[in-house]
Protein backbone atom coordinates (compact mmCIF):
# COMPACT_ATOMS: atom_id res chain seq x y z
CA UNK A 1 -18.23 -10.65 5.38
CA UNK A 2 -19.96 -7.47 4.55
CA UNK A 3 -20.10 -4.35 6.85
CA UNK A 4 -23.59 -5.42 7.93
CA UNK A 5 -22.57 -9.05 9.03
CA UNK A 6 -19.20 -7.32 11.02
CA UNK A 7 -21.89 -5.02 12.58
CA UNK A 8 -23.49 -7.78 14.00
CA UNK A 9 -20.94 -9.91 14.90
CA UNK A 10 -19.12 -6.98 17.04
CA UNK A 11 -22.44 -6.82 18.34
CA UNK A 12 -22.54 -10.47 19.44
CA UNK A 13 -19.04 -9.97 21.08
CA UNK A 14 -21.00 -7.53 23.18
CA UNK A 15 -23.82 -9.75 24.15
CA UNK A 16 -21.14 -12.86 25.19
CA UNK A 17 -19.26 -10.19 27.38
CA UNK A 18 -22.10 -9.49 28.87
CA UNK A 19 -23.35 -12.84 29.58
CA UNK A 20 -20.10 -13.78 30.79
CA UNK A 21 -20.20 -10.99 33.38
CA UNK A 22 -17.51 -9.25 32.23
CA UNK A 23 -18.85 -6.19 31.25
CA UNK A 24 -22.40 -4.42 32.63
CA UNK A 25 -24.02 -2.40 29.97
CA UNK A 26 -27.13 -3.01 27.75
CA UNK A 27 -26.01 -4.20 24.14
CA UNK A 28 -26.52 -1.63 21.82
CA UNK A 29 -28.78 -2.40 18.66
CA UNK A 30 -25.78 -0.77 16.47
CA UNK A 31 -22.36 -1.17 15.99
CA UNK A 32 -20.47 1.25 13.43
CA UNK A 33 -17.48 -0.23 11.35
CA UNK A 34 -15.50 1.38 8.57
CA UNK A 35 -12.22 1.35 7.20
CA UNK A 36 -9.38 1.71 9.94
CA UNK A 37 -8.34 5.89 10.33
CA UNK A 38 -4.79 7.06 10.41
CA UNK A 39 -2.85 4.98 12.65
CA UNK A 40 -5.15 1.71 12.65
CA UNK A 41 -4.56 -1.57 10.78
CA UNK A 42 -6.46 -4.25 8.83
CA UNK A 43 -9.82 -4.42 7.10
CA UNK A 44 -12.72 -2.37 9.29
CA UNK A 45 -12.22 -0.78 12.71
CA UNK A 46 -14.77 -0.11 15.12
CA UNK A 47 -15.17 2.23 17.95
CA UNK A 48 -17.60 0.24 20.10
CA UNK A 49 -15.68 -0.15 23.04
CA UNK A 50 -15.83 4.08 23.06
CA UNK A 51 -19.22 3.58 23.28
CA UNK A 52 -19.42 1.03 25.90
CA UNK A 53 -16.71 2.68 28.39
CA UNK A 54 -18.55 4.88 30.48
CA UNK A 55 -22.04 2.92 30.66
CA UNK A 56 -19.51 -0.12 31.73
CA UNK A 57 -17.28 2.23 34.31
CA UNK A 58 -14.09 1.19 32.63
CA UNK A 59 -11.82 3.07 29.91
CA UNK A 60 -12.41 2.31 26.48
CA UNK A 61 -9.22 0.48 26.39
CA UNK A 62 -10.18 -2.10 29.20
CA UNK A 63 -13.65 -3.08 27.13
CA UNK A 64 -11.86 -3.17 24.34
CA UNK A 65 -9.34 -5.82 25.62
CA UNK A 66 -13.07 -7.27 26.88
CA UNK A 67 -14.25 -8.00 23.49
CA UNK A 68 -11.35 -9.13 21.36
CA UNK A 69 -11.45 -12.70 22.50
CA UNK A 70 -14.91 -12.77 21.99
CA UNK A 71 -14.45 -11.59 17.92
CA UNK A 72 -10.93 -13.49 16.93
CA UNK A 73 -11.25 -16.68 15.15
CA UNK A 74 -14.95 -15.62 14.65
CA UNK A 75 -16.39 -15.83 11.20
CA UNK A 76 -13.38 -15.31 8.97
CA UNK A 77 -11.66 -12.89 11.56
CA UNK A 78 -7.96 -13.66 11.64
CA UNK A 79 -6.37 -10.73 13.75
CA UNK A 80 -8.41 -7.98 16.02
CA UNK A 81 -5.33 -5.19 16.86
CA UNK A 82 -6.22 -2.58 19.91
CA UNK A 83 -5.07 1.16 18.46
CA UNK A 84 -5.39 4.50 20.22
CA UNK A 85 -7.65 4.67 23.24
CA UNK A 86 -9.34 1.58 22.51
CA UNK A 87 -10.65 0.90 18.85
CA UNK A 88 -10.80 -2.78 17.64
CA UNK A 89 -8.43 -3.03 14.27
CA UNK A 90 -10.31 -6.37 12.27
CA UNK A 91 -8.24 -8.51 9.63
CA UNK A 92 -10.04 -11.32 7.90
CA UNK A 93 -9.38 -14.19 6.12
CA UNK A 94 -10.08 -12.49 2.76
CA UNK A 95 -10.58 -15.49 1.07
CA UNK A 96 -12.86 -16.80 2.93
CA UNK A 97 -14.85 -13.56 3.18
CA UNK A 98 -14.66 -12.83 -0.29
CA UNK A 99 -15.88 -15.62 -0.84
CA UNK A 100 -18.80 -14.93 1.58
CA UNK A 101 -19.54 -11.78 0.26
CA UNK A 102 -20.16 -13.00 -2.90
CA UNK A 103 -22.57 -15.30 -2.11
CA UNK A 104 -24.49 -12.71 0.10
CA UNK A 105 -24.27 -10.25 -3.23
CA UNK A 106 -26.05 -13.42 -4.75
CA UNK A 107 -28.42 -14.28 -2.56
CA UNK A 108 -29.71 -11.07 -2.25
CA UNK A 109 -29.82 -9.59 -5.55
CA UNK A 110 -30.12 -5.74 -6.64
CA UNK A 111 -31.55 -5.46 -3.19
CA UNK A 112 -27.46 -5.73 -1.70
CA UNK A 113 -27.44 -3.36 0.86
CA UNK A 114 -30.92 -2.76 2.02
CA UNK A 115 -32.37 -2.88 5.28
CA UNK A 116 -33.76 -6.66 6.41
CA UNK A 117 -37.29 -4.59 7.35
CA UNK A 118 -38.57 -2.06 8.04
CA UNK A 119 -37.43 0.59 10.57
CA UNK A 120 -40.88 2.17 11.68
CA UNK A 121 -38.58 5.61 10.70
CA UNK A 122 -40.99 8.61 9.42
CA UNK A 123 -39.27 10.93 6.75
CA UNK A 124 -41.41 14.03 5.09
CA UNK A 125 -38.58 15.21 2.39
CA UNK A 126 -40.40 19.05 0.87
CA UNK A 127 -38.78 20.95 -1.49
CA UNK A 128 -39.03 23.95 -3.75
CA UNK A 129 -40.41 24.75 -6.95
CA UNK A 130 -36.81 23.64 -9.39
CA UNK A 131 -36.45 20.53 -11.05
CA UNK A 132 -32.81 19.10 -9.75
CA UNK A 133 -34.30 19.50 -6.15
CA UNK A 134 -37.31 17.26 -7.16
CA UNK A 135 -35.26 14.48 -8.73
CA UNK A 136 -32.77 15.08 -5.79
CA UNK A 137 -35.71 14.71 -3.18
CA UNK A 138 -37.55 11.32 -5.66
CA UNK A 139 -34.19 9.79 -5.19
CA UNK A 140 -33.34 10.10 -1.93
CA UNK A 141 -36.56 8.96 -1.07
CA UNK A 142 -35.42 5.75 -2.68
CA UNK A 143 -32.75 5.23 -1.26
CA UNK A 144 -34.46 6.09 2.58
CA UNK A 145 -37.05 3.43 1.62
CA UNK A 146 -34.12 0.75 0.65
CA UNK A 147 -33.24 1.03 4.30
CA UNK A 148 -36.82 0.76 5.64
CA UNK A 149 -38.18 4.01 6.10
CA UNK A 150 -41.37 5.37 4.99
CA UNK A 151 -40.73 8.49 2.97
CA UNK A 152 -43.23 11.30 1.82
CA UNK A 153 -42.47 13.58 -1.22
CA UNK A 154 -43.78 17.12 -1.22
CA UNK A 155 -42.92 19.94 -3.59
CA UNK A 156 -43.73 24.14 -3.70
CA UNK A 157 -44.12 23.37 -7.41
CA UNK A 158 -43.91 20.77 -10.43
CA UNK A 159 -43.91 20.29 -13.69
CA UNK A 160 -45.63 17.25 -15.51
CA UNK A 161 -43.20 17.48 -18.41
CA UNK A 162 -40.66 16.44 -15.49
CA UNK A 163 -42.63 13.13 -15.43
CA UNK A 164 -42.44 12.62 -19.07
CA UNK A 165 -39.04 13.10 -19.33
CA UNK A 166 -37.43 12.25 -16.51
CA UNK A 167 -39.95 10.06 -15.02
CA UNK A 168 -39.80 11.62 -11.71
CA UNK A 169 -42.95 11.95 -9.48
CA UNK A 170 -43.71 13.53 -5.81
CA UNK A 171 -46.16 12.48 -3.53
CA UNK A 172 -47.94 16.33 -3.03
CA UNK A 173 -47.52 19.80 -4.32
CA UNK A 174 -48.18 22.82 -2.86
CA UNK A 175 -46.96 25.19 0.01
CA UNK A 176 -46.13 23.29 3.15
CA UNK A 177 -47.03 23.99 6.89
CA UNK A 178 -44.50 26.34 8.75
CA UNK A 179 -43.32 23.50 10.57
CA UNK A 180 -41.81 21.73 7.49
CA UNK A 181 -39.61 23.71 6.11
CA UNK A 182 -37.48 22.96 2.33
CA UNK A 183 -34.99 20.07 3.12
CA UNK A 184 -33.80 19.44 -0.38
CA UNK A 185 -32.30 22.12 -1.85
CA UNK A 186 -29.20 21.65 -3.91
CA UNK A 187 -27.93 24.05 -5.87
CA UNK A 188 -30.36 24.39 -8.84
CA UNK A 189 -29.91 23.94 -12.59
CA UNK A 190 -29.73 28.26 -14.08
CA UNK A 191 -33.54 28.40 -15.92
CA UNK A 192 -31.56 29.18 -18.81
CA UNK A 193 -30.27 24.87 -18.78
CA UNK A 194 -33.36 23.56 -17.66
CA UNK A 195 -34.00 22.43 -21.74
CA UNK A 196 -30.50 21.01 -22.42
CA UNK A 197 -31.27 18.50 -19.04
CA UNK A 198 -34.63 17.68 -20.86
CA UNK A 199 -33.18 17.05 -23.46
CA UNK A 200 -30.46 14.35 -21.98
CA UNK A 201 -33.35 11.87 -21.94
CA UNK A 202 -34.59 9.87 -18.38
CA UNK A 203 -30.93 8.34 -17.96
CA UNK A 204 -28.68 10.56 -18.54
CA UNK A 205 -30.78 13.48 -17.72
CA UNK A 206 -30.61 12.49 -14.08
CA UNK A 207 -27.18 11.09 -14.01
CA UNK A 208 -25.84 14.69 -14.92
CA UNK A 209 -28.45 15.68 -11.80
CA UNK A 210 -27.67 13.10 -9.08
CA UNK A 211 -24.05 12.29 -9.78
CA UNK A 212 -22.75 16.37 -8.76
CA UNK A 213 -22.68 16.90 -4.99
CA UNK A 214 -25.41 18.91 -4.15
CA UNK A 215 -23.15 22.27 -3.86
CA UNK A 216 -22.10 22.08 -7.16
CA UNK A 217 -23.71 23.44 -10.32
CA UNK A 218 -24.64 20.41 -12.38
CA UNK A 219 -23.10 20.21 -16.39
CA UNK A 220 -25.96 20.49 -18.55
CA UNK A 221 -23.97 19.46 -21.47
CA UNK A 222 -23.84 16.35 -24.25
CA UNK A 223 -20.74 14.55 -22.19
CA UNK A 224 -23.48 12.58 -20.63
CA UNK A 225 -24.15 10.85 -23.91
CA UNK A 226 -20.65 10.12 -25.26
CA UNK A 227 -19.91 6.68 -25.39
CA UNK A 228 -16.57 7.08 -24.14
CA UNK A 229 -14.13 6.49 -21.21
CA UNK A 230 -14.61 9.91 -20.20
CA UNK A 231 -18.21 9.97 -18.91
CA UNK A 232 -18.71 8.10 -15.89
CA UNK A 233 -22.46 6.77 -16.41
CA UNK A 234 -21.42 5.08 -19.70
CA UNK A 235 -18.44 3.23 -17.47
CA UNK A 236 -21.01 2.55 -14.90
CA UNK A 237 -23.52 1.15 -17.46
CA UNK A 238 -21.05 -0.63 -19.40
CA UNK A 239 -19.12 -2.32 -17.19
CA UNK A 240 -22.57 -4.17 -15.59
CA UNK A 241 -23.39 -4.97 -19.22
CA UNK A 242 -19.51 -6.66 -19.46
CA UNK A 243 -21.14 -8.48 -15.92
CA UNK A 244 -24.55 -9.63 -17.80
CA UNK A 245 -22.70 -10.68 -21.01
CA UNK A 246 -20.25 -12.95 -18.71
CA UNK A 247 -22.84 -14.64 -17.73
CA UNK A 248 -24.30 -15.15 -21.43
CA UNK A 249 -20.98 -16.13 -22.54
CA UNK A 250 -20.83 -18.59 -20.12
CA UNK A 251 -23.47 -20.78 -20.86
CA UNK A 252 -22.63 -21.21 -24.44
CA UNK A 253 -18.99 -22.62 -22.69
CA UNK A 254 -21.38 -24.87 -20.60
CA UNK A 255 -20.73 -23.16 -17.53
CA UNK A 256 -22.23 -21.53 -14.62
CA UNK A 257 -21.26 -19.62 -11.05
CA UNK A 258 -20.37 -20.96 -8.28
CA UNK A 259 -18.57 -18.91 -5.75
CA UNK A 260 -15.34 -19.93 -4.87
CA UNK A 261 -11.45 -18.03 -3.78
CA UNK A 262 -10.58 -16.03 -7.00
CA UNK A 263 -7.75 -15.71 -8.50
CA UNK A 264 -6.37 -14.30 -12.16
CA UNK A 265 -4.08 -15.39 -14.52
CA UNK A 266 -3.51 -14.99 -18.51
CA UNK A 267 -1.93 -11.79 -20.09
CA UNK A 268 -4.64 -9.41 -19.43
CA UNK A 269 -6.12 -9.20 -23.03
CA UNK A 270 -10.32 -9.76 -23.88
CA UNK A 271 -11.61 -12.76 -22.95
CA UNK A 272 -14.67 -12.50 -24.07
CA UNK A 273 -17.61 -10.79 -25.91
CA UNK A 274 -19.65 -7.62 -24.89
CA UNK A 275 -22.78 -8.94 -27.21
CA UNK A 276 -23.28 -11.81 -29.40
CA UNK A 277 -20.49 -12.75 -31.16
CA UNK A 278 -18.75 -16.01 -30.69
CA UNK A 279 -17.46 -17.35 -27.41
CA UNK A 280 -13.66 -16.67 -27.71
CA UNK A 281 -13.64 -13.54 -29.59
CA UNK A 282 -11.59 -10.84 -28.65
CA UNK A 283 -13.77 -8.35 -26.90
CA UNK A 284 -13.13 -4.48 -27.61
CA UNK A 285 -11.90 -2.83 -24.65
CA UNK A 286 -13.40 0.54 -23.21
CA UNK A 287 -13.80 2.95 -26.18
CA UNK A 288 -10.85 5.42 -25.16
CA UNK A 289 -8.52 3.14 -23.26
CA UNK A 290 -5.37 1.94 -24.42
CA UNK A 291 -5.70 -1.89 -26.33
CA UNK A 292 -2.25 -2.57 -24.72
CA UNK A 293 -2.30 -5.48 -22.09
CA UNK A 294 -3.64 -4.74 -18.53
CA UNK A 295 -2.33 -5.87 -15.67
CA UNK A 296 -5.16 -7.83 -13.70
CA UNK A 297 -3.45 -9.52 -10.85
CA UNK A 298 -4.87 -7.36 -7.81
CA UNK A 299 -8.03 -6.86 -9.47
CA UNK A 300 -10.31 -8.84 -7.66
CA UNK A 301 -9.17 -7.67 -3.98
CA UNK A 302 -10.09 -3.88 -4.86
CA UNK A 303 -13.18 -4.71 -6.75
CA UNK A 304 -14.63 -7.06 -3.66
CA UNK A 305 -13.48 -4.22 -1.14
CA UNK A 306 -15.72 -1.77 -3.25
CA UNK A 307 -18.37 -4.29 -2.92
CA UNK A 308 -18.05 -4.29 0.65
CA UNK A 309 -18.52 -1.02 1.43
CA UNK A 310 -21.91 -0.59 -0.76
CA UNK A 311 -24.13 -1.44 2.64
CA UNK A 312 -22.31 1.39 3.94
CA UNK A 313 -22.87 3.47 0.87
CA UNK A 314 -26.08 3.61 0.88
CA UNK A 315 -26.75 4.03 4.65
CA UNK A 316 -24.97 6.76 4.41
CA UNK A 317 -26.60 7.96 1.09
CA UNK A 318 -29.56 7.14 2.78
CA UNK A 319 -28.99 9.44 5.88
CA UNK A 320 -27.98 12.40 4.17
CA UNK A 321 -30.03 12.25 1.13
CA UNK A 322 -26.93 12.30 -0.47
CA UNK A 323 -27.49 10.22 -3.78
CA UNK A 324 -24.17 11.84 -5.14
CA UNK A 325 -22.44 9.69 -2.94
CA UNK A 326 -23.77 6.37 -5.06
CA UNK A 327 -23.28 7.59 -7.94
CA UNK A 328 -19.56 8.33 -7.11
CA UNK A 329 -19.33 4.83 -5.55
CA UNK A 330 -21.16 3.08 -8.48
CA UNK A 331 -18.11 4.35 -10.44
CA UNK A 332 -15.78 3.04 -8.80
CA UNK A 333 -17.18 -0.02 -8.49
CA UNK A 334 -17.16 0.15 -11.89
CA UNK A 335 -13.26 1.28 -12.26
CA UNK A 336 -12.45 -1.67 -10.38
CA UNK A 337 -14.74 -4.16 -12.24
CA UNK A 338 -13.68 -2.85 -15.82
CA UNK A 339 -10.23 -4.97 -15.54
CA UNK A 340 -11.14 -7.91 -13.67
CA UNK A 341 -13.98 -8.64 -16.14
CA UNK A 342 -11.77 -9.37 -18.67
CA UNK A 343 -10.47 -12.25 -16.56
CA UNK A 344 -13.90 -14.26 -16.28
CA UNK A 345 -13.87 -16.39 -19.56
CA UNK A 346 -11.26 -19.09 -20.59
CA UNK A 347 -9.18 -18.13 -23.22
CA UNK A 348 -8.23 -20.19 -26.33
CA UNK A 349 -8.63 -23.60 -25.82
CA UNK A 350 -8.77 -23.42 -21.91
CA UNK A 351 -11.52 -25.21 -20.33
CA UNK A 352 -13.68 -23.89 -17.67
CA UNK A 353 -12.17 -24.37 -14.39
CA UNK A 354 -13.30 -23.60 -10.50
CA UNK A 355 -11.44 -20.60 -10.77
CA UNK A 356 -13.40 -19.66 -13.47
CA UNK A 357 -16.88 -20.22 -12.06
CA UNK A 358 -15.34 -17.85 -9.03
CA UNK A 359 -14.71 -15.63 -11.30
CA UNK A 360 -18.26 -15.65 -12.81
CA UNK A 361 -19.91 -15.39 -9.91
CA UNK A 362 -17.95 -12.07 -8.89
CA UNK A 363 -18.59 -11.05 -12.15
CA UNK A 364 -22.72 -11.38 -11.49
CA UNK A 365 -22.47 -10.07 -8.55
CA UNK A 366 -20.86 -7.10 -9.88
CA UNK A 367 -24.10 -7.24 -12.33
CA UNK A 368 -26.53 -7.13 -9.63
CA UNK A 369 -24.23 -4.34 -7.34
CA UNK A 370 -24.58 -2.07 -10.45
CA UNK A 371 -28.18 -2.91 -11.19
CA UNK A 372 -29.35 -2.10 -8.00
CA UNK A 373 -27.39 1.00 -7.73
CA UNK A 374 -29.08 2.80 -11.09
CA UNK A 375 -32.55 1.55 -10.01
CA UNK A 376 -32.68 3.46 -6.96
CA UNK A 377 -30.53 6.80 -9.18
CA UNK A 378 -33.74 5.64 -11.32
CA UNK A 379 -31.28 5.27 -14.27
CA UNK A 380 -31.89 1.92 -17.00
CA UNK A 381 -29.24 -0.64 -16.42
CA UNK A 382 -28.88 -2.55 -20.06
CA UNK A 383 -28.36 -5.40 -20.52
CA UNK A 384 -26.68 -4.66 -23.67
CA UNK A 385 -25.18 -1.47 -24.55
């Protein structure tokens, strides 16, 4: 179950309490879940019945107690646990949510995490004359449109060589009424630096942008283009084209996805190729990594909780026109991904198994997570790299 799904199912919790008569408030179109705070338990919490208690004339507590019938034993939820004044602790049957989750990664595509329409929400984003607040503004534009806004880009100035480059593009340009003022205005690449972003290229160019929080100074330098462990975007990009060659792999084995409870087991080495050699030969592992065995066994459960929280990501993202904050969570996605996709392909002369197709499937849906992700950075996600 994603964040979204939990949303809504707290949500119908509300609306069955109140048909029952057992609590007297209108049901709110929103219901906020993250991971438990200090002192709470299981896999989300939620603070709903905070919300409720004074509307409803009863402490937060007493609604709370209201609505945990109404959510355990409810799509996958095992345990609901009342912490603190009155927030709702949710444990789920994580194989039968991961399972879930997976198949709503699937069915929705690089589009994961979006907004099911459109919100009717109005956003002008202006901002001045300097190149990482344009490609700063361009992409969180993207990301308020992924969750159904309607977004205008202005800028005080531009540059077409910007477009060229970096392939980023505003909507006007020029001075703006007093009443919008700059709202995008990170701190801005020194003019001196402006030419060693340029000359990054489109991808990495606005990885080395986006990926700083906006208070930082961005690095300007050729680390964005090393092939190696220690740059982020290549981890990012190579790990969804480990996803994408699963899937090639695959076939030649004669065998597709199908998602299913997944589970790991061999020694941890390569099980498979990055490009087109040979089913069954040894893949190289990260450039920069150790080539000893890696231990695998508890990859899956922190690479589907990463997965998870990508609705959430972007919201948030979305909200504070914050792209920094996917690029950070792209990585780890990433991070987790990089060992458990070594666990996808039979090995030797094992045949594909149901575990296996599991494992593809998580494996694509990493692939389309990732995708999805650089599309709205406006980064390239190869295919092969």
């Amino acid at each position: 179950m994603t964040p979204v799904e939990l949303s809504r199912t707290v949500l119908h919790a509300v609306r069955r309490a109140v048909d029952a008569g057992e609590l007297s408030v209108a049901v709110p179109t929103r219901a906020v879940v993250a991971p438990p705070g200090p002192g709470g338990c299981g896999d989300y919490a939620t603070s709903i019945a905070l919300q409720l208690a004074r509307p409803a004339g009863q402490t937060p507590f007493r609604v709370a107690e209201v609505l945990r019938p109404y959510l355990v034993g409810t799509d996958g939820i095992t345990d609901v646990v009342l912490t603190g004044p009155g927030f709702l602790n949710i444990s789920f049957d994580r194989a039968a949510a991961g399972v879930g989750l997976v198949r709503e990664i699937l069915r929705r595509g690089d589009r994961y995490g979006y907004a099911d329409r459109p919100g009717g929400r109005v956003v002008q984003l202006h901002c001045p004359h300097d190149l990482r607040a344009v490609v700063v503004a361009e992409a969180s534009a993207r990301l308020l449109r992924s969750q159904g806004a309607l977004v205008r880009v202005t800028a005080e100035g531009f540059e077409d060589v910007w477009t060229s480059v970096l392939g980023v593009t505003v909507d006007a340009v020029g001075h703006a009424p007093a009443e919008l003022p700059v709202n995008v205005r990170p701190v801005p690449v020194p003019a001196s630096e402006a030419a060693d972003v340029m000359s990054l290229g489109r991808d990495a160019g606005r990885w080395a942008l986006l990926h700083p929080a906006p208070h930082d100074r961005p690095r300007t330098g050729d680390e964005h283009l090393v092939q190696r462990e220690s740059n982020p975007l290549f981890r990012v990009r190579y790990a969804h084209a480990r996803a994408r060659a699963a899937t090639r792999n695959a076939a030649d084995l004669g065998f597709t996805a199908d998602p299913g409870p997944v589970t790991c087991s061999g020694s941890g080495t390569p099980t498979g190729p990055l490009t087109g050699s040979a089913p069954g030969t040894p893949t190289a592992p990260l450039p920069g990594t150790p080539t000893a065995p890696t231990p695998h066994a508890d990859a899956a459960p922190a690479l589907l909780a990463a997965l998870a929280d990508h609705p959430r990501v972007l919201a948030a993202a979305a909200e504070h026109r914050a792209p920094d904050r996917l690029a950070r969570h792209l990585v780890v996605v990433a991070d987790a991904a990089l060992p458990f996709l070594l666990t996808v392909l039979p090995r030797g002369g094992e045949k594909p198994s149901a575990a296996h197709r599991a494992r593809l499937a998580l494996a694509e849906a990493v692939g389309a997570v990732l995708a999805g992700g650089l599309d709205l950075l406006g980064i390239d996600a190869p295919d092969h790299l």
